[in-house]
N, C-alpha and C. Protein backbone atom coordinates (compact mmCIF):
# COMPACT_ATOMS: atom_id res chain seq x y z
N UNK A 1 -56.83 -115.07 26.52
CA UNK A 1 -57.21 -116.34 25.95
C UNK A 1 -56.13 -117.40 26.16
N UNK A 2 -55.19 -117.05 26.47
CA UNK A 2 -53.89 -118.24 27.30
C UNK A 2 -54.39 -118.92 27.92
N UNK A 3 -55.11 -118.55 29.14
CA UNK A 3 -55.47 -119.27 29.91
C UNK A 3 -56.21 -120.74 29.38
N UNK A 4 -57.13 -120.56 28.04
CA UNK A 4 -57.01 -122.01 27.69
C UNK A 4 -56.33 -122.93 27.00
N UNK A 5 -55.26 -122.34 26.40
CA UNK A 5 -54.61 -122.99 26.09
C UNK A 5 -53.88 -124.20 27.33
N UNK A 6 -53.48 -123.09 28.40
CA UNK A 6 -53.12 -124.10 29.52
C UNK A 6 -53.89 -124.89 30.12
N UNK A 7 -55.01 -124.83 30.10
CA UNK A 7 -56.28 -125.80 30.68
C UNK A 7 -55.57 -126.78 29.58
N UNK A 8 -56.24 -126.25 28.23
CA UNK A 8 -56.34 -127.73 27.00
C UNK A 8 -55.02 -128.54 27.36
N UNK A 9 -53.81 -127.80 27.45
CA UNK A 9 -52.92 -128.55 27.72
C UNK A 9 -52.47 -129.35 29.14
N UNK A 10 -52.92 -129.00 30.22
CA UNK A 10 -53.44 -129.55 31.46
C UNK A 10 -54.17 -131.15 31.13
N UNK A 11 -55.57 -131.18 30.48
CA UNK A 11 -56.21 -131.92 29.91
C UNK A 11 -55.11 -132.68 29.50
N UNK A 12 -54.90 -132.82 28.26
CA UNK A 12 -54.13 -133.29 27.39
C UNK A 12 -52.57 -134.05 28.35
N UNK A 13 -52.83 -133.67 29.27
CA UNK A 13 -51.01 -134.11 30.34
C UNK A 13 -52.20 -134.91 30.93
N UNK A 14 -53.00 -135.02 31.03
CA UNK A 14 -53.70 -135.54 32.32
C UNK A 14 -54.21 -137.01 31.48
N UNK A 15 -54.58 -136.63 30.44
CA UNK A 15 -54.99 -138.13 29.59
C UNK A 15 -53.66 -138.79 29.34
N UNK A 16 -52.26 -138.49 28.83
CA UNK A 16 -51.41 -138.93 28.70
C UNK A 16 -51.18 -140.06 29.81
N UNK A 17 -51.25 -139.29 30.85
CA UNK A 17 -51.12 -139.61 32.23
C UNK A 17 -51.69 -141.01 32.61
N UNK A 18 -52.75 -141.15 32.05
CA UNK A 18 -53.63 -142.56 32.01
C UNK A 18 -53.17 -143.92 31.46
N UNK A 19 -52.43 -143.21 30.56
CA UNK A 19 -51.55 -144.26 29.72
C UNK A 19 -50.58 -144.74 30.05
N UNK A 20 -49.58 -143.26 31.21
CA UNK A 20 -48.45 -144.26 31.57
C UNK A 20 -48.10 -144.80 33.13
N UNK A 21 -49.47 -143.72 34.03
CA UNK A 21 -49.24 -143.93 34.96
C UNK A 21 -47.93 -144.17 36.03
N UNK A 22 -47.14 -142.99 35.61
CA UNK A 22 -46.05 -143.02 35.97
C UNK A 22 -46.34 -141.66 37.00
N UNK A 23 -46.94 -140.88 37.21
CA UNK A 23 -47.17 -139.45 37.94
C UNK A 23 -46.29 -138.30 37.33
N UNK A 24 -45.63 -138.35 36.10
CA UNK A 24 -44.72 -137.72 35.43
C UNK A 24 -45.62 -136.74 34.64
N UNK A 25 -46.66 -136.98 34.17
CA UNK A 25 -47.49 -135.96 33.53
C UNK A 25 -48.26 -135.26 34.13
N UNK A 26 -49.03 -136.30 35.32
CA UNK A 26 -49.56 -135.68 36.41
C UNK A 26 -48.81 -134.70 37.36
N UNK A 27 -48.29 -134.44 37.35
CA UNK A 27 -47.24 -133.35 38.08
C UNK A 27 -46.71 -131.89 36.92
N UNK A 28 -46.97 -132.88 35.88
CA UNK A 28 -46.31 -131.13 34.25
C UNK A 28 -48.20 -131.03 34.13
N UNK A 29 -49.14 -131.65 34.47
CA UNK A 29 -50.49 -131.48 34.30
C UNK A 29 -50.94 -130.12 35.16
N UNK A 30 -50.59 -130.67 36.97
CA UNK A 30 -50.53 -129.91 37.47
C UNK A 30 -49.84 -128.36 37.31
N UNK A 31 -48.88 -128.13 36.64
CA UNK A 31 -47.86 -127.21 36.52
C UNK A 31 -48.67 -125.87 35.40
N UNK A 32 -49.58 -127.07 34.88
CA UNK A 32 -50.41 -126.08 33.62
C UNK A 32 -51.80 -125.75 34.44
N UNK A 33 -52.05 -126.51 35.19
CA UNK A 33 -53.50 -125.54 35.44
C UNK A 33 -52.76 -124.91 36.32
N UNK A 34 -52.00 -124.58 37.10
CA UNK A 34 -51.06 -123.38 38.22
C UNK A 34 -50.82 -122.05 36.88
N UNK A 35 -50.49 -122.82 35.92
CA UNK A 35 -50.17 -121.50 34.53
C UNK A 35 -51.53 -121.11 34.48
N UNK A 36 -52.24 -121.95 33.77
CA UNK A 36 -53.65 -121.36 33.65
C UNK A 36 -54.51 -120.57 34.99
N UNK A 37 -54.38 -120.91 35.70
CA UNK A 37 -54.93 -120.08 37.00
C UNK A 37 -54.43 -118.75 37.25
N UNK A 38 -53.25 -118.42 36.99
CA UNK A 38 -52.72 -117.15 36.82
C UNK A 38 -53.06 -116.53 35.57
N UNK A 39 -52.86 -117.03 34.61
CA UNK A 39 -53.25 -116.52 33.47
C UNK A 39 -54.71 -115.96 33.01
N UNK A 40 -55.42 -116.25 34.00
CA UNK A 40 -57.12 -116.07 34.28
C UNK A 40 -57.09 -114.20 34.89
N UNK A 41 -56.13 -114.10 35.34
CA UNK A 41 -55.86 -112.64 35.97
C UNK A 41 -55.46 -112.06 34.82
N UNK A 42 -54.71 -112.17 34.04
CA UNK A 42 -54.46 -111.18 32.58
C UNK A 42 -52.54 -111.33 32.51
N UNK A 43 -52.09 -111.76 33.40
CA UNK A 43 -50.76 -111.77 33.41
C UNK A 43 -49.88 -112.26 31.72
N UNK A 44 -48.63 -111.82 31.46
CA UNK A 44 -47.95 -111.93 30.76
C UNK A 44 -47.60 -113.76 30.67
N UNK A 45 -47.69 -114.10 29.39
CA UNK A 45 -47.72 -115.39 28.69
C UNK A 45 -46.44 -116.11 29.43
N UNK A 46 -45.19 -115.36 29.66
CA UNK A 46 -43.95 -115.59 29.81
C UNK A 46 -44.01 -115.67 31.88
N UNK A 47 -44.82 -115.15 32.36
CA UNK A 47 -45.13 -115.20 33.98
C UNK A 47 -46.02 -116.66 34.45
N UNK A 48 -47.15 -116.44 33.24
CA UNK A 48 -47.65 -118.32 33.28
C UNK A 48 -46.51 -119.58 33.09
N UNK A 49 -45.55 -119.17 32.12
CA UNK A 49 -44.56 -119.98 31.90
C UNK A 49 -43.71 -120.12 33.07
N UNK A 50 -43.38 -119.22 33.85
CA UNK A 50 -42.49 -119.61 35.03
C UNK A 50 -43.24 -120.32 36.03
N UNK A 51 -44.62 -119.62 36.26
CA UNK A 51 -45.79 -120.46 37.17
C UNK A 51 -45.51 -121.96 36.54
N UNK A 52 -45.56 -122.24 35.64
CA UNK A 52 -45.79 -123.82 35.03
C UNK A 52 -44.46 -124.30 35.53
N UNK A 53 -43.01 -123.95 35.34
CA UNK A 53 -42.10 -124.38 35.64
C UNK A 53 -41.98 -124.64 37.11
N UNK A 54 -42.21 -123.61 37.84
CA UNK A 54 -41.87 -123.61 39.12
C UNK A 54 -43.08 -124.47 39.59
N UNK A 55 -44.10 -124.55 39.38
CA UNK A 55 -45.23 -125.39 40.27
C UNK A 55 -44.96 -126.84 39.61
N UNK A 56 -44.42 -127.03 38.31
CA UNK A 56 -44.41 -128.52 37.90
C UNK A 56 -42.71 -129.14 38.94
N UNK A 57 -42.05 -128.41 38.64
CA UNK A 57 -40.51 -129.01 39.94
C UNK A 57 -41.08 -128.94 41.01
N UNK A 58 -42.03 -128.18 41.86
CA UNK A 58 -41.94 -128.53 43.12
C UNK A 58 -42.67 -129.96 43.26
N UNK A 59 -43.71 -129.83 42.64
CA UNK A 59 -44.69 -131.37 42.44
C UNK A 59 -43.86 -132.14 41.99
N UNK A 60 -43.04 -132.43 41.32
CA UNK A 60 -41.90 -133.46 40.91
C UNK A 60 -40.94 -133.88 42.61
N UNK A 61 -40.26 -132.55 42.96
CA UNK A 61 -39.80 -132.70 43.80
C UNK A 61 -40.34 -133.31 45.56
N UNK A 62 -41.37 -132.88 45.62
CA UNK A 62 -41.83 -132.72 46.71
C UNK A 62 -43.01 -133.65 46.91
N UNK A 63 -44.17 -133.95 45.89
CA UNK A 63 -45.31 -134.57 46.03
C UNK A 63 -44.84 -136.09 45.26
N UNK A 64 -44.30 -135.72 44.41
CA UNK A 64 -44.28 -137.50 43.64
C UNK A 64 -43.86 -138.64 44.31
N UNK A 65 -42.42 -138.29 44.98
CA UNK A 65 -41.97 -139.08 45.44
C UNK A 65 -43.38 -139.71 46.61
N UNK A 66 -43.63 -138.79 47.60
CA UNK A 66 -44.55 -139.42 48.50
C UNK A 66 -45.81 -140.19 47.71
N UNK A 67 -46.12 -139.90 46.87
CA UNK A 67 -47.18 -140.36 46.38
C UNK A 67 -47.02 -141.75 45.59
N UNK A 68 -45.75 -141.72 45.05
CA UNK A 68 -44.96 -143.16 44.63
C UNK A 68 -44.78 -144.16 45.98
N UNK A 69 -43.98 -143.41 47.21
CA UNK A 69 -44.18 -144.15 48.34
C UNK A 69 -45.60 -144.91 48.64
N UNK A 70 -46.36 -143.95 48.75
CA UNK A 70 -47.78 -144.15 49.48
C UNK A 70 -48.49 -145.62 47.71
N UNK A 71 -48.44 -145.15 46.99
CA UNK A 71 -48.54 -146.09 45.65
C UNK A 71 -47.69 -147.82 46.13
N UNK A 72 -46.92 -148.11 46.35
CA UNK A 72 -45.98 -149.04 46.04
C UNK A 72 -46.19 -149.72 47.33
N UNK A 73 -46.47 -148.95 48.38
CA UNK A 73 -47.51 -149.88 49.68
C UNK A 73 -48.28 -150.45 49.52
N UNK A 74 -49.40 -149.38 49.07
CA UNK A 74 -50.48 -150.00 48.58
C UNK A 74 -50.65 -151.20 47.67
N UNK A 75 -49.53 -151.40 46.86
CA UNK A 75 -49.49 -152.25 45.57
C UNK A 75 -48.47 -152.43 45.44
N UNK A 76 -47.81 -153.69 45.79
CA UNK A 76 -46.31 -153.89 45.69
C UNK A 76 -46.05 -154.39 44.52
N UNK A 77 -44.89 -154.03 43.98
CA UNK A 77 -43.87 -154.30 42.85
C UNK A 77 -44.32 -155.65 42.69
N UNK A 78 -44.69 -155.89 41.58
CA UNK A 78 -44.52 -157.60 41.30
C UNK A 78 -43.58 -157.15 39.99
N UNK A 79 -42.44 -158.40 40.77
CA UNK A 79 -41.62 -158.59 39.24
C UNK A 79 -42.16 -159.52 38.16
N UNK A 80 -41.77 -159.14 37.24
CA UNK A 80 -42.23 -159.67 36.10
C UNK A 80 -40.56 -160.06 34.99
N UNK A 81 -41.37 -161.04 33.70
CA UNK A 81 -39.94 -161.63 33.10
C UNK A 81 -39.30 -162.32 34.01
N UNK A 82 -37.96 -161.79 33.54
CA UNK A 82 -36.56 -162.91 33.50
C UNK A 82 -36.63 -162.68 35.29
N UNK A 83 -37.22 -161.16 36.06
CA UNK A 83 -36.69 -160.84 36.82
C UNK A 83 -37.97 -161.79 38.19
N UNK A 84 -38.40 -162.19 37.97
CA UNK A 84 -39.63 -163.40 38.14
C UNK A 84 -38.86 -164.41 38.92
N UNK A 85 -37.94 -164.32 38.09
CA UNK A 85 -37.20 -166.00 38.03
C UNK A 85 -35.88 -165.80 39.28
N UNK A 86 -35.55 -165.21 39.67
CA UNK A 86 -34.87 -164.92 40.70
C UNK A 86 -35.53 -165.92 42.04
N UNK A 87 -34.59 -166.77 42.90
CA UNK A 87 -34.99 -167.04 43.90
C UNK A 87 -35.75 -168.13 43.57
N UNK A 88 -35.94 -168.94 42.38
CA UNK A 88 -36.39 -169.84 42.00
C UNK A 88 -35.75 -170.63 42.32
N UNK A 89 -36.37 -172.14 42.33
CA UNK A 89 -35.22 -173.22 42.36
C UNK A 89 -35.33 -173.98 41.19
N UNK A 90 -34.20 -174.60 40.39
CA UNK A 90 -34.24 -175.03 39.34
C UNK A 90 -33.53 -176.67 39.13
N UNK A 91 -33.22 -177.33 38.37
CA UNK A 91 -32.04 -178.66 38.52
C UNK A 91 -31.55 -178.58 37.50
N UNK A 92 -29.95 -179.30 37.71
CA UNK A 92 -29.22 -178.90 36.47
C UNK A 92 -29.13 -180.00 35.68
N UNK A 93 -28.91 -179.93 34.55
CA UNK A 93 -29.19 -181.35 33.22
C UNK A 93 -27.60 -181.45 32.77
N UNK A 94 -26.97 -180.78 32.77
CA UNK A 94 -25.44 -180.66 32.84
C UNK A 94 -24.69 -180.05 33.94
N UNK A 95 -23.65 -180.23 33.95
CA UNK A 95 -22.47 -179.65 34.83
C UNK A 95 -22.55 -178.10 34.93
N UNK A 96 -22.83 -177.38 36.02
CA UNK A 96 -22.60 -175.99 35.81
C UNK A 96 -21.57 -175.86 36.37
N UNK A 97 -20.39 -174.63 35.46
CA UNK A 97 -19.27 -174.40 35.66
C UNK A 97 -19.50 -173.14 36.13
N UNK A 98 -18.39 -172.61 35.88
CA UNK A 98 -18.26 -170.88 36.10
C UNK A 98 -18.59 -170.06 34.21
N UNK A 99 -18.39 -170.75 33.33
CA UNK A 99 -18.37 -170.68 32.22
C UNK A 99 -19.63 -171.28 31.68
N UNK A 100 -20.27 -172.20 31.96
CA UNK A 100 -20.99 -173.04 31.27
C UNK A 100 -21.88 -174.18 32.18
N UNK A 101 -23.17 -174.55 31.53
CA UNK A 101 -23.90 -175.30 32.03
C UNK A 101 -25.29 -175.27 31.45
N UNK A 102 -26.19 -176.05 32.22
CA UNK A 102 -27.85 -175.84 31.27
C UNK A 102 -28.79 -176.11 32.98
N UNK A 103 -29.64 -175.83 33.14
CA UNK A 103 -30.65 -175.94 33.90
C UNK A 103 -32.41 -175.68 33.42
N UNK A 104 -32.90 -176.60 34.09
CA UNK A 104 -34.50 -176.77 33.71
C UNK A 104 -34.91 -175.89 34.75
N UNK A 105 -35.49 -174.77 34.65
CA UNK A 105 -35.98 -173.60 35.09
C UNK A 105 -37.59 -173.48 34.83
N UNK A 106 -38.06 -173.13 35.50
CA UNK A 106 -39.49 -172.98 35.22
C UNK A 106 -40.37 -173.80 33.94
N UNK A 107 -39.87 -175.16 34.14
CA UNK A 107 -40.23 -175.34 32.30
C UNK A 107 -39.87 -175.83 31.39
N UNK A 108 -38.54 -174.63 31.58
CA UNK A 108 -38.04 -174.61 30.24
C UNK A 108 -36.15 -174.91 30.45
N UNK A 109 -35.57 -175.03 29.59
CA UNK A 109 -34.00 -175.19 29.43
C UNK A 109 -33.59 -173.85 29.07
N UNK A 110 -32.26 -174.02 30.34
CA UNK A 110 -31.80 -172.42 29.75
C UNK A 110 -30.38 -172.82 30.49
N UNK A 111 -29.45 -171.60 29.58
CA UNK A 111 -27.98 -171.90 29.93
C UNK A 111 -27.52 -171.46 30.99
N UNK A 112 -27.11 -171.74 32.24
CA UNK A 112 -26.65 -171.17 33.17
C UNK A 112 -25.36 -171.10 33.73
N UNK A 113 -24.67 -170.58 34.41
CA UNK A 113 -23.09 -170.83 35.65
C UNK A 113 -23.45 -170.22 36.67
N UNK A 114 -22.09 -170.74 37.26
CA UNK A 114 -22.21 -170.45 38.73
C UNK A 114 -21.51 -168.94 38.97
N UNK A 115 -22.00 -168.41 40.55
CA UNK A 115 -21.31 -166.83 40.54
C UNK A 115 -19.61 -167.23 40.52
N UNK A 116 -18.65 -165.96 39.94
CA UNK A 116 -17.75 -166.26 40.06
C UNK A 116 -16.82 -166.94 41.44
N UNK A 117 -15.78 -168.06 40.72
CA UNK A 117 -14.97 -168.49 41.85
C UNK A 117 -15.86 -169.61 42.81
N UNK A 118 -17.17 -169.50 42.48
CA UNK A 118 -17.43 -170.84 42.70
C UNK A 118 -17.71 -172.38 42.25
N UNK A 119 -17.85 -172.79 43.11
CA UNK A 119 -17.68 -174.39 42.99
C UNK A 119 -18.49 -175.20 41.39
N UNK A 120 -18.09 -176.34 41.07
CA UNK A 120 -18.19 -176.86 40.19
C UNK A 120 -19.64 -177.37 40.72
N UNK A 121 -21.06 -177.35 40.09
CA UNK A 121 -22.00 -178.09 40.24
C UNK A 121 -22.49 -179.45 39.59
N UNK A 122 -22.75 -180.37 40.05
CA UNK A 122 -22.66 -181.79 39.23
C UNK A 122 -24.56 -181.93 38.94
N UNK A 123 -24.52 -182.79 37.77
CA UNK A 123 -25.82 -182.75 36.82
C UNK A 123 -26.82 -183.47 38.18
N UNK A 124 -27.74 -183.11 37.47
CA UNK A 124 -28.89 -183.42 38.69
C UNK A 124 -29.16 -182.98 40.00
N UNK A 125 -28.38 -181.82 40.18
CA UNK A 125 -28.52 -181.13 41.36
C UNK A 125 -29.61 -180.59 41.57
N UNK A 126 -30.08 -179.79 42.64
CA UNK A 126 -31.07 -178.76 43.16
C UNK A 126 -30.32 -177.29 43.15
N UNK A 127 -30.63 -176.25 42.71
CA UNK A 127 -30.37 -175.29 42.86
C UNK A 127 -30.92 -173.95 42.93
N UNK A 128 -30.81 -173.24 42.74
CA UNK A 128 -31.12 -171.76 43.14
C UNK A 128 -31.09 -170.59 42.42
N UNK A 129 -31.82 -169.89 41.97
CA UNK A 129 -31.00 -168.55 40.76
C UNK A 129 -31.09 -167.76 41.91
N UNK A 130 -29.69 -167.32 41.58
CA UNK A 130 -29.52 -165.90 42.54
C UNK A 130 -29.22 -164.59 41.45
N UNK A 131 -29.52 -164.64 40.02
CA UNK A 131 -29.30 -163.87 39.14
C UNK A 131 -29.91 -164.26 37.84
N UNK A 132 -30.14 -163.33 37.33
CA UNK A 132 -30.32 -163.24 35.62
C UNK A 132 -29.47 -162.76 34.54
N UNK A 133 -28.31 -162.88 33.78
CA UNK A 133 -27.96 -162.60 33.24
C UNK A 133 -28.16 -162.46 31.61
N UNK A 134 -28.48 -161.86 31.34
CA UNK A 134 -29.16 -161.86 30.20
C UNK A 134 -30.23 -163.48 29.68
N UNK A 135 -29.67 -164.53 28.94
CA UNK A 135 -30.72 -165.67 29.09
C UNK A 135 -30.10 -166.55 29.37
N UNK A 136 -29.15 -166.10 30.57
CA UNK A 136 -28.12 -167.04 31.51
C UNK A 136 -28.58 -166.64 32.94
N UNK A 137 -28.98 -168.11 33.59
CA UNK A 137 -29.19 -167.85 34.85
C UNK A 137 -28.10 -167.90 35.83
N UNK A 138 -27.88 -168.04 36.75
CA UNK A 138 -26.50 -167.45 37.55
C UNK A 138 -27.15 -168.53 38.80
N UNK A 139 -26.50 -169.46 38.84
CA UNK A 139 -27.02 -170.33 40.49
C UNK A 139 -26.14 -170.67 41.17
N UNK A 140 -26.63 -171.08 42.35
CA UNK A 140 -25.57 -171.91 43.34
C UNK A 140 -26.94 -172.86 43.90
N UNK A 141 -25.84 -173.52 44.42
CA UNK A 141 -26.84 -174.92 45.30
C UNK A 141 -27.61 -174.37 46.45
N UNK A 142 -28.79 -175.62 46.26
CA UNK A 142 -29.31 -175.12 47.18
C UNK A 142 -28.54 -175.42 48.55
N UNK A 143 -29.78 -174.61 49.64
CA UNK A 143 -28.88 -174.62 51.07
C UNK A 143 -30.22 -175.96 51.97
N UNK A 144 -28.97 -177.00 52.78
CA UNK A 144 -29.56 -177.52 52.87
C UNK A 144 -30.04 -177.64 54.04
């Protein structure tokens, strides 16, 4: 009667799975019906358990990654948030220093400087985020 337990719990990895769509359950999902499939023969509770271990690492190891590859082709990364804002161009309403400054960004006002060791930027410029630092953007001028 093991054997359903590892199905139910198969199931149960496989709905998780829906939620996070990460292939992380789908792969310990897989690992339980490999338990449960052996366990259909009469084998010892503790032999399904190694089946589950060993078939869930190789699917971790071996299938996810490609399947994350083959995923992320298909559907490329869109950044999202602060990380959005990268590669934007913005203008500055004050002086950006290395320490200090403000820029109108998408919108909105937010505090920014320049990467270290560079140049002093003067108000009303055009510029660039080449970073996010927490709710400090990080620019240099644009290139002209």
């Amino acid at each position: 009667m093991q054997w359903l337990w590892w199905f139910v719990g198969a199931m149960a990895l496989g709905i998780v799975e829906v939620f996070t769509l990460d292939l992380t359950f789908a792969m310990l999902a897989g690992g339980a019906l490999a338990a449960g499939g052996v366990a259909l023969f009469g084998v010892e509770w503790w032999v399904s358990a190694i089946v589950f271990a060993v078939v869930s690492a190789l699917l971790f190891v071996l299938l996810r990654p490609y399947l994350i590859t083959v995923l992320r082709i298909k559907s490329p990364l869109v950044e999202m948030n602060s990380n959005a804002l990268v590669g934007r161009e913005a203008r500055t309403i004050d002086e950006v220093t290395e320490t200090s400054g403000r820029v109108k960004l998408n919108g909105e006002v937010w505090s920014a400087r320049t990467p270290d060791d560079a140049p002093v930027i003067p108000e009303g410029s055009e510029v660039t985020v080449v970073a996010i630092s927490g709710a400090t953007a990080i620019v240099a001028p644009e290139k002209e």
